[in-house]
Every structure is written in structure tokens, then in C-alpha cells.
Protein backbone atom coordinates (compact mmCIF):
# COMPACT_ATOMS: atom_id res chain seq x y z
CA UNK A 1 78.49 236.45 115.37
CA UNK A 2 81.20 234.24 115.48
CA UNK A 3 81.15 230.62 113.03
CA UNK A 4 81.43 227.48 114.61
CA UNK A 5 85.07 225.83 114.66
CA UNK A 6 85.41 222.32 113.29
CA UNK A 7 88.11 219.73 114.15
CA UNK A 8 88.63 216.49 112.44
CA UNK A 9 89.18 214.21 114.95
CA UNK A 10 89.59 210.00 114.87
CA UNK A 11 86.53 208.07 116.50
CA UNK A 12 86.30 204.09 116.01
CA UNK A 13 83.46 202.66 114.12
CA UNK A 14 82.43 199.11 114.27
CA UNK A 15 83.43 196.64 111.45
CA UNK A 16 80.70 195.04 109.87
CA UNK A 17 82.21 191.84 109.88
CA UNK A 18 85.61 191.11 111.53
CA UNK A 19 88.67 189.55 109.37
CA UNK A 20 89.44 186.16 110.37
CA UNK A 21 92.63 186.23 109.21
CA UNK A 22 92.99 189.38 111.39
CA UNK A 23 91.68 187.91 114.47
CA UNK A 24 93.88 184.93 114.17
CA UNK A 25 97.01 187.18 113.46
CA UNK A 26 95.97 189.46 116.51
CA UNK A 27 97.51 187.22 119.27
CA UNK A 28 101.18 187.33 117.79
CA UNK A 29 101.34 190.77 116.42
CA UNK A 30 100.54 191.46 120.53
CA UNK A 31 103.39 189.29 121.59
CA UNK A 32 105.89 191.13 119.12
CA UNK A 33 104.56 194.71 120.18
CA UNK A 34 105.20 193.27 123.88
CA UNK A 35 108.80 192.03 123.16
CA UNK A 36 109.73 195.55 120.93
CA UNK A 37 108.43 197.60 124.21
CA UNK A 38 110.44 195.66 126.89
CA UNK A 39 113.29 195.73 124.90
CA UNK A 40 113.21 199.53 125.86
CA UNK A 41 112.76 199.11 129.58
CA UNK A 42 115.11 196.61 129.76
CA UNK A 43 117.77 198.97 128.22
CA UNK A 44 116.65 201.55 130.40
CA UNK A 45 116.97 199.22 133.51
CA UNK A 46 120.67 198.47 132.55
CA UNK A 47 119.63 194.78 131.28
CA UNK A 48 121.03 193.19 127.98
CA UNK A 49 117.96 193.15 126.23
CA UNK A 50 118.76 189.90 123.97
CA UNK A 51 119.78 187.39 127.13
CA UNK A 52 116.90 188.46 128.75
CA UNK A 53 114.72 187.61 125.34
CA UNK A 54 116.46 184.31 125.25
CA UNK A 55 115.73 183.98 128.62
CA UNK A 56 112.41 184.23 128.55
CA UNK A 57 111.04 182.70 125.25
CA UNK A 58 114.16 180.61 123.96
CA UNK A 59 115.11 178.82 126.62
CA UNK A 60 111.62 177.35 128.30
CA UNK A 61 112.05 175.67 124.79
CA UNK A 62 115.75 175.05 124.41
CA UNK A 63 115.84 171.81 126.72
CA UNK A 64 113.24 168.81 127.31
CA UNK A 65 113.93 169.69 131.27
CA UNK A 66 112.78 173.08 130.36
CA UNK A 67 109.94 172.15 128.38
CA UNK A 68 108.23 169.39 131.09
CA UNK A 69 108.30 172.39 133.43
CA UNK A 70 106.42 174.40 130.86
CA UNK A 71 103.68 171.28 130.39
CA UNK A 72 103.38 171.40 134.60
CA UNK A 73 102.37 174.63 134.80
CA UNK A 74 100.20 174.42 131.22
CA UNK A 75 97.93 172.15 133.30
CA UNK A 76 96.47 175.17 135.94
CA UNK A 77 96.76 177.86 133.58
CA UNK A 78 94.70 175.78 131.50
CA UNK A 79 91.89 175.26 133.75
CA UNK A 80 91.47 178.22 135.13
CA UNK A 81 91.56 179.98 131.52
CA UNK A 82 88.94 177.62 130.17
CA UNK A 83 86.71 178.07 133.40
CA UNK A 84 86.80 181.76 133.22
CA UNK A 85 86.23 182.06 129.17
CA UNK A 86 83.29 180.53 129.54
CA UNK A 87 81.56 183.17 131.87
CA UNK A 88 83.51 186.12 129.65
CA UNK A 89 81.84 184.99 126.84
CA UNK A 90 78.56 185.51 128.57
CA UNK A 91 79.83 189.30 130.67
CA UNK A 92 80.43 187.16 133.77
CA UNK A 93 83.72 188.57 135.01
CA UNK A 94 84.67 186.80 137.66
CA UNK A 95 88.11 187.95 138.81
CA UNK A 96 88.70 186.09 141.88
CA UNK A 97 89.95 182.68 140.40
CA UNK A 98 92.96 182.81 142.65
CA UNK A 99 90.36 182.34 145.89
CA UNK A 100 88.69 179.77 144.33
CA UNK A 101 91.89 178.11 143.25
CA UNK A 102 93.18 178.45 147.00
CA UNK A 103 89.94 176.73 148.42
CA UNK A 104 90.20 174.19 145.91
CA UNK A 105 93.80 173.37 147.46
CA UNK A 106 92.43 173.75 151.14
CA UNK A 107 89.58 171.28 150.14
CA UNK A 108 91.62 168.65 148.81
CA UNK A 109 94.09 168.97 151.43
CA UNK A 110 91.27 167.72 154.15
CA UNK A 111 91.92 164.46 153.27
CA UNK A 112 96.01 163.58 153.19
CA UNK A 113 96.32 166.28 156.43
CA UNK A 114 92.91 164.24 158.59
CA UNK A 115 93.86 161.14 157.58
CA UNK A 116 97.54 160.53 156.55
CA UNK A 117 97.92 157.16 156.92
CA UNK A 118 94.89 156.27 154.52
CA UNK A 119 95.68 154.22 150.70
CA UNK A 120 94.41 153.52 148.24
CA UNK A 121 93.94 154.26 144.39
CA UNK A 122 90.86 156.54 145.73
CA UNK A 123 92.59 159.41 147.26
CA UNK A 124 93.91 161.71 144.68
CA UNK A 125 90.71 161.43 142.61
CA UNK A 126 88.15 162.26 145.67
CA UNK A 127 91.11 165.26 146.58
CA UNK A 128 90.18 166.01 142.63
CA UNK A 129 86.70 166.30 143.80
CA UNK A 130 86.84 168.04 146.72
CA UNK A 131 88.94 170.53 145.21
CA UNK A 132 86.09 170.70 142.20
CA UNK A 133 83.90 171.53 145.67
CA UNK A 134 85.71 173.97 146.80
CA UNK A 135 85.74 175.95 144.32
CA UNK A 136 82.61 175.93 143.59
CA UNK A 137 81.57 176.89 146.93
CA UNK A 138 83.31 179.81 147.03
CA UNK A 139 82.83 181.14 143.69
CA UNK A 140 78.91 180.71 144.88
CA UNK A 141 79.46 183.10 147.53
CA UNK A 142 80.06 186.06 144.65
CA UNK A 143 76.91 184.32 142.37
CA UNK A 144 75.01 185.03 145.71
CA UNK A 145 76.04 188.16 146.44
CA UNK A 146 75.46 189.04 142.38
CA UNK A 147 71.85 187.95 142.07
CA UNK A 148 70.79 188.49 145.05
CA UNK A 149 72.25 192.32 145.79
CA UNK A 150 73.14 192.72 142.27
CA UNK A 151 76.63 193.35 144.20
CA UNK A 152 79.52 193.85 141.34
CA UNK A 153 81.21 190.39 140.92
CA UNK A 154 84.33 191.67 139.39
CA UNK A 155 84.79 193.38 143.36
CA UNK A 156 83.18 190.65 145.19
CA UNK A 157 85.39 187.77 143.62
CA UNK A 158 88.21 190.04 143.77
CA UNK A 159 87.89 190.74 147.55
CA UNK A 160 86.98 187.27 148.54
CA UNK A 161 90.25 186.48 147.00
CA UNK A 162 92.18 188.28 149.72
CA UNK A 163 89.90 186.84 152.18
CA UNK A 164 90.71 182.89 150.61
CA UNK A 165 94.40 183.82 151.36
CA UNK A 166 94.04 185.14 154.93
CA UNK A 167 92.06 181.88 155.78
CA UNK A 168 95.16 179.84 154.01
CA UNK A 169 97.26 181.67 156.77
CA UNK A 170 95.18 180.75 159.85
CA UNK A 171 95.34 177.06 158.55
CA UNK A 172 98.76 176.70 158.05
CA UNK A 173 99.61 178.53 161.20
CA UNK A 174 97.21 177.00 163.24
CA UNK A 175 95.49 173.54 163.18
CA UNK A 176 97.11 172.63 159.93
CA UNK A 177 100.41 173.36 160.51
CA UNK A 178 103.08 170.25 160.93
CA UNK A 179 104.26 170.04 164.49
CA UNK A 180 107.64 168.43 162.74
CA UNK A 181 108.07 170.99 160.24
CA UNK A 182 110.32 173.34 162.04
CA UNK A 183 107.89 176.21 162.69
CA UNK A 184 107.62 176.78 158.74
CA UNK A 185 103.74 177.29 157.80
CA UNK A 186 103.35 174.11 155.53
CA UNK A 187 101.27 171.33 156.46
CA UNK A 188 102.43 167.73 156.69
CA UNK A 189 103.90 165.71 152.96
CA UNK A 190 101.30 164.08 151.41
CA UNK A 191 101.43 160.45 151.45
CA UNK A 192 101.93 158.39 148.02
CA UNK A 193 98.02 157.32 147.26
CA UNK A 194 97.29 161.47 147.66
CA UNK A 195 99.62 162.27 144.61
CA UNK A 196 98.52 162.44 141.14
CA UNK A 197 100.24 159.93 139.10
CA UNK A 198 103.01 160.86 136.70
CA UNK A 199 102.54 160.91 133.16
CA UNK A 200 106.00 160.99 131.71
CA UNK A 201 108.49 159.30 133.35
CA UNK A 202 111.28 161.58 134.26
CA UNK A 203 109.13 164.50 134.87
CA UNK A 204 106.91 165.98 137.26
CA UNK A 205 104.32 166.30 134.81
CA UNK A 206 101.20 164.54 136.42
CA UNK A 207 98.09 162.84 134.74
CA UNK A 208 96.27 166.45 135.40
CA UNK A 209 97.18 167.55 132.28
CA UNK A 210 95.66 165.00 130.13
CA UNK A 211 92.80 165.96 132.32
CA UNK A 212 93.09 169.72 131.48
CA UNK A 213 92.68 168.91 127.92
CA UNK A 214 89.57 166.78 128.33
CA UNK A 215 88.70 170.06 130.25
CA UNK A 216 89.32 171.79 126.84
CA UNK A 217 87.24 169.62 124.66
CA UNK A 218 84.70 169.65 126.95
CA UNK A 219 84.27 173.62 127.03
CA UNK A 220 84.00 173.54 123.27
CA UNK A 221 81.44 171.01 123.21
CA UNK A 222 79.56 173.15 125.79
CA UNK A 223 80.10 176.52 124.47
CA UNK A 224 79.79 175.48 120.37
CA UNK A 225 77.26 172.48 120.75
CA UNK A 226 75.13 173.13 123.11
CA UNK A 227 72.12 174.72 123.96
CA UNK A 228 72.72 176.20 127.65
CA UNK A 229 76.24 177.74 125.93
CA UNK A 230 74.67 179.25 123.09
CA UNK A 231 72.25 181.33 125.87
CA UNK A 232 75.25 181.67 127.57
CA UNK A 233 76.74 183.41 124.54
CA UNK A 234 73.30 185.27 123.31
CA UNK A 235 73.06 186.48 127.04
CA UNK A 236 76.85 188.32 126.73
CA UNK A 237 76.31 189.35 123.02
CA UNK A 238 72.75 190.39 123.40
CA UNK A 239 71.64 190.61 127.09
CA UNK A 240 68.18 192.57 126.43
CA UNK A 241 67.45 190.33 123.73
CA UNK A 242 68.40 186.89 125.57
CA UNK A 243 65.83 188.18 128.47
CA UNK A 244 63.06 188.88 125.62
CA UNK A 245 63.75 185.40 124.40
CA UNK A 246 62.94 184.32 128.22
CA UNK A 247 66.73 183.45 129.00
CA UNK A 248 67.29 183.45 132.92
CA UNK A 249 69.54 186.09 133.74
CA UNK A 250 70.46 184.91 136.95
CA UNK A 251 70.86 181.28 136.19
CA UNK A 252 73.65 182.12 133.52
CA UNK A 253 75.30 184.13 136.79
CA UNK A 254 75.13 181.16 138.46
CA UNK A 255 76.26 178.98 136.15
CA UNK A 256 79.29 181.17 134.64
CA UNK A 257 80.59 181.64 137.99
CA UNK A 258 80.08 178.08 139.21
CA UNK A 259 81.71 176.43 136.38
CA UNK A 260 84.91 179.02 136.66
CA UNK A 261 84.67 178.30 140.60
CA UNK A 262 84.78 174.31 139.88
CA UNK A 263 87.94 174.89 137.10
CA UNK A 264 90.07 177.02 139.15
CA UNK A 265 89.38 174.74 142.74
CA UNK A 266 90.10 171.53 140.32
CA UNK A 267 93.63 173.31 139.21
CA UNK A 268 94.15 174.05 142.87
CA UNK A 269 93.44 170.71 143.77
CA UNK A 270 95.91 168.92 141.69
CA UNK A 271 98.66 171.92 142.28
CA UNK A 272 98.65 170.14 145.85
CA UNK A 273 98.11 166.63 145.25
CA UNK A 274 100.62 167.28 141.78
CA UNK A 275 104.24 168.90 142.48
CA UNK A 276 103.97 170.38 145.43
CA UNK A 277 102.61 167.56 147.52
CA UNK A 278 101.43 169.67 150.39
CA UNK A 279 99.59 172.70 151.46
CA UNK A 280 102.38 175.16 151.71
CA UNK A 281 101.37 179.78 151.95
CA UNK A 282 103.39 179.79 148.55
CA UNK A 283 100.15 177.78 146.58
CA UNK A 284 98.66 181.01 145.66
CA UNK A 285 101.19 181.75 142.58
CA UNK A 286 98.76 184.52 140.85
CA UNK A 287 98.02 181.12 138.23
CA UNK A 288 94.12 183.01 138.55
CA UNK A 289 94.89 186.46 138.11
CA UNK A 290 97.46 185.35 135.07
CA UNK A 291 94.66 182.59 133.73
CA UNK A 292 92.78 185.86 132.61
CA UNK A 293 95.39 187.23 130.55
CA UNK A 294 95.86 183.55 129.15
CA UNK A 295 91.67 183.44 128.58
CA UNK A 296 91.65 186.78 126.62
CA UNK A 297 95.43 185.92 124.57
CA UNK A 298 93.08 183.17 123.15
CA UNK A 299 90.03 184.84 122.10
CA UNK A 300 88.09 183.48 124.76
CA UNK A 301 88.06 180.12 122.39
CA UNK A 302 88.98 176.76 124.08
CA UNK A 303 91.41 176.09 120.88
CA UNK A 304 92.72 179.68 121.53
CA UNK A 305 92.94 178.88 125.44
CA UNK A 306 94.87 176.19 124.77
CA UNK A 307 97.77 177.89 122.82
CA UNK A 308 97.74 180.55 125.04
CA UNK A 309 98.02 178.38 127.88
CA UNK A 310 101.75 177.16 126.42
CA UNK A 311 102.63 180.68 125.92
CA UNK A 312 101.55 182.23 129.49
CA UNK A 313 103.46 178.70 131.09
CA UNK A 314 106.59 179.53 129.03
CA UNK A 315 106.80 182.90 130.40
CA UNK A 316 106.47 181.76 134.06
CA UNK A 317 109.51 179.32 133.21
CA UNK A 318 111.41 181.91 131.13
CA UNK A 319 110.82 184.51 133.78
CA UNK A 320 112.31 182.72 136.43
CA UNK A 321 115.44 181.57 134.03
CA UNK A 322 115.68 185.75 133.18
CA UNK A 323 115.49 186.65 136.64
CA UNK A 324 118.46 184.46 137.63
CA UNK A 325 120.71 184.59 134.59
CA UNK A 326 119.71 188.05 133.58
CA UNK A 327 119.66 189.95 136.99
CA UNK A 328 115.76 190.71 136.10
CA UNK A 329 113.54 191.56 139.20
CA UNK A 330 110.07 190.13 139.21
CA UNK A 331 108.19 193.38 138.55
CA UNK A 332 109.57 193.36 135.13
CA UNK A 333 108.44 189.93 134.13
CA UNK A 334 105.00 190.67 135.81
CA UNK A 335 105.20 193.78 133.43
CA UNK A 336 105.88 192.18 130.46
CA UNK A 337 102.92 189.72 130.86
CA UNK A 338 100.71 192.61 131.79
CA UNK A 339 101.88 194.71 128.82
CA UNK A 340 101.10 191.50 126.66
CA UNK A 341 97.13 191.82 127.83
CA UNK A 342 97.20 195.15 127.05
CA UNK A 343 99.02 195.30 123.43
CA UNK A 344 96.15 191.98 122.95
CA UNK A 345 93.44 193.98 123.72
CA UNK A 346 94.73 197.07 121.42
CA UNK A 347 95.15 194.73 118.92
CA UNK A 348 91.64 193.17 118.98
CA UNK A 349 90.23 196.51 119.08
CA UNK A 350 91.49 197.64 115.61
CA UNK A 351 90.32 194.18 114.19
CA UNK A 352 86.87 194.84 115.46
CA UNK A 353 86.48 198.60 114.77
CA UNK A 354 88.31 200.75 112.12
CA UNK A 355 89.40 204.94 112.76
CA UNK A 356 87.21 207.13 111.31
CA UNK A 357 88.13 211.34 110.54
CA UNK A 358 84.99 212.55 111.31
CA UNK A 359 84.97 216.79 111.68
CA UNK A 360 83.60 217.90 115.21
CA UNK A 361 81.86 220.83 115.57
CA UNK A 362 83.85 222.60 118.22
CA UNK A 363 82.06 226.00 119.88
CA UNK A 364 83.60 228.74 119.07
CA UNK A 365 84.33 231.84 122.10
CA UNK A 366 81.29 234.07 122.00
């Protein structure tokens, strides 16, 4: 009779407390893995390696023209990733930000496109509103479909996302399309009362960001000082125990999802009534899909969020300076942010769990 064979073989056991130093080091030990890897496929794709570095993470900084661009496009990123976070934190994954970020700008729109002669100090903050609306409405459509058919959000978000996009189309190229805007599928310019007013002079960085950061305290009020975010935060940690403490299941689904659906409509909202200044196809910039990576690069902590935020707007700048000074095509930049999510989430593992050799009993050929 033949003896068993034994292998030792890594498996990853849990930490019994996590270093705090670690977890705080995790984010930019990811972004230097991410840079060390793309400098390979960029010499592999025939690209200097160091302009397209500079490119990407110099010069967003080098310039204040740069920079104001990177604030602009802080703002959504921001609102989104603090929306989202919060239903993370409690296993809500709600993936379809970029629909509810599109019905946030077709919400807002209603008003500038119905009635476009209309002033008054009153418009941009009740397009702010409607966009908050809009949102929410269609992130409920996935909390209904969740509860309800216990459908899987992550797909149902995802899918209505496609669906958000596709009713964009029939808007633009049907009743909302401008009769003097040479067949292009854009609606009518905004008028001056439907814009958000500038913060910096000089700029097209718009009072929305101060708004995104009040966004930011808010969510850590809500998730670290209150009692319906603590449930939120027993009910992803512990979801058996939350239900034996008589936590509603299905009101956290609602609420997770509701408050991510009001975030990313709000962002969508003032993307309209901010520097674009109409409803134009080209609103749905994947600011949801990347507002994940940007919600998990900071821990899933509003402070986090909002670092992560400058560092996920930086690369949408420095991608587009790489892609014309460098010759880089927009796969590779959409790569390197992916790759970044990925080299995060490695990271974070090994800070919560630690390899273990453990032998394996391995049957042995009778």
C-alpha cells in the first residue's frame, strides 16, 4: 500500500489585526507596481516609456492650466466615488453609476432644453436637484429588482447602464435634438442662469466642487457618526449577525443604492449645467465605471476617496496629454488605470492576510 504524498503549498490566513501603517502605504506601493508594469508594455508597444510617465503624472501637475482641469474633473469622480463607498462598505455593489450619472444629466437637462428662455438665480440649483432625482430613480429600479427578485445588482445596474445610454440616443436624435445644430446629436446651449457658477476666475472649475467636498464631509459624518451607517457597516462586515440584531436587510439595499443613485445623477447634473453646457452623446465619459476604481484606491474612506479622487482626475488629464504627445492609444491609458485597481487590490490583500506553507496531503496513485 502506497503512503500518502504531501506538498507544501502557500494558502492565505487572515491577520488578526491589520497594520495601519500598511493599509495607508497600500495605495502608493499600487501606483508604483502600476507605473513599473506599463513601463514594460509601453516598451513593448514602441513608446518612450519616460515621456509617456511625464505625460501622464508630471504634467497634469506641471502647469496651473493643467491643474484646474484636474480640479474639474475631481468634482464627478468625487461624487460618484463617495456615493458608491458607501453601499461597498455595506456589500451593495452597485456597478451601474454611469446610468445613473446619464439620467442625472437627462434630468437636469429638462429644464434649459423646455424652457430656454427662463432666468433666474434658481435654475442651476433645481437642474442640481433634478439631477439628484434622476439618479435616484434609476438606481431604484436595480433596489427593486434586488429586494424584490433578489435579482443580482452588480448585473442589473450594469445592464440598465447600457439601457440609460440607448435612451440618451433617442433623446438627442429625436425630440431633444437642436434643429440649428447641423444634424449633430447635441441638444440646444444652455442659457447663462442654467450654468453653475465659476469658482476660480480663469478656469472652468465650477462651484460643484466645493459642493463635492461638502459631499465628502457629509459621507463621513454618515458612515463614522451615525447610527443608520454603522448598520450599514455591521450589515457588510457581519450580515447574519446585523439580521440577528433585527437590522433590515432590504432597507440598507435601498438605501446603499439610493444614496449612490442620488451622487452619481448629482455629478451628472452639474457635468451638464458645469463645462459642457449641454446635453451632448459624449456625457457618458466612463466617470462611473472609473469612480469605482477611485472608491476602492481610497479604502472605501471618504478621506481616502478624496485623495484618490485627485489621482484618478490626473490620469484622465495626463492620459489625454500622453495620447497626443506620446502617440499612446486609449486602450493603454484605460489599461494602466485598470492595472492600478488590480495591483490595489493585491496589495490590500497581503495587508489583510499573510502566506502560510501549510503541507497538503496529496493522494497518492493506487
Amino acid at each position: 500500500m502506497s503512503r500518502p504524498l504531501f506538498a507544501v503549498l502557500p494558502t492565505l490566513v487572515r491577520r488578526e489585526r491589520a497594520s495601519f501603517a500598511a493599509t495607508l502605504l497600500a495605495p502608493p506601493i499600487a501606483l508604483a507596481i502600476t507605473i513599473i508594469l506599463n513601463l514594460g508594455l509601453y516598451v513593448v508597444m514602441g513608446r518612450d516609456p519616460a515621456a509617456v510617465i511625464y505625460a501622464m503624472l508630471i504634467e497634469p501637475f506641471y502647469s496651473w492650466a493643467s491643474f484646474s482641469e484636474v480640479l474639474l474633473k475631481t468634482g464627478p469622480l468625487l461624487f460618484i466615488a463617495q456615493g458608491l463607498a458607501i453601499g461597498f462598505r455595506a456589500k451593495v455593489f452597485n456597478i451601474g453609476a454611469e446610468g445613473q450619472f446619464v439620467l442625472g444629466a437627462i434630468f437636469a437637462s429638462a429644464i434649459p432644453i423646455w424652457w430656454p428662455n427662463a432666468t433666474g438665480p434658481w435654475i442651476w440649483p433645481a437642474m442640481l436637484l433634478l439631477g439628484v432625482i434622476g439618479g435616484a430613480f434609476w438606481a431604484s429600479l436595480t433596489a427593486f429588482w434586488r429586494v424584490r427578485l433578489n435579482a443580482n445588482e452588480i448585473l442589473v445596474s450594469l445592464m440598465l447602464s447600457f439601457v440609460a445610454a440607448q435612451l440618451l440616443n433617442y433623446l438627442l436624435l429625436g425630440p431633444w435634438k437642436d434643429p440649428n445644430g447641423f444634424n449633430f446629436p447635441q441638444s440646444v446651449m444652455f442659457q447663462y442662469d442654467a450654468m453653475v457658477p465659476i469658482l476660480i476666475e480663469g478656469t472652468r472649475v465650477n462651484v460643484s466642487l466645493i459642493l463635492a467636498v461638502l459631499l465628502s464631509i457629509a459621507a463621513w459624518i454618515f458612515m463614522q457618526k451615525s447610527f443608520i451607517g454603522y448598520k450599514l457597516q455591521v450589515g457588510g462586515l457581519a450580515p447574519r449577525a446585523a439580521i440577528y440584531a433585527g437590522f433590515n436587510e432590504s432597507g440598507a439595499i435601498w438605501l446603499s443604492l439610493l444614496i449612490g443613485g442620488a451622487a452619481a445623477g448629482l455629478a451628472g447634473a452639474a457635468e451638464v449645467a458645469g463645462p459642457l453646457g449641454q446635453l451632448q452623446r459624449s456625457i457618458s465619459t466612463g466617470y462611473g465605471y472609473a469612480a469605482i476604481i477611485v472608491a476602492y484606491l481610497g479604502g472605501l474612506h471618504p478621506i481616502g476617496i478624496v485623495i484618490s479622487s485627485v489621482v484618478m482626475a490626473a490620469l484622465y488629464i495626463g492620459g489625454d496629454n500622453a495620447m497626443v504627445s506620446a502617440n499612446l492609444p486609449i486602450a493603454a491609458v484605460r489599461v494602466f488605470q485598470g492595472s492600478l485597481l488590480l495591483a490595489y487590490l493585491i496589495a490590500v490583500a497581503f495587508v489583510r492576510y499573510r502566506l502560510s506553507w501549510r503541507p497538503v496531503a496529496i493522494r497518492s496513485p493506487s
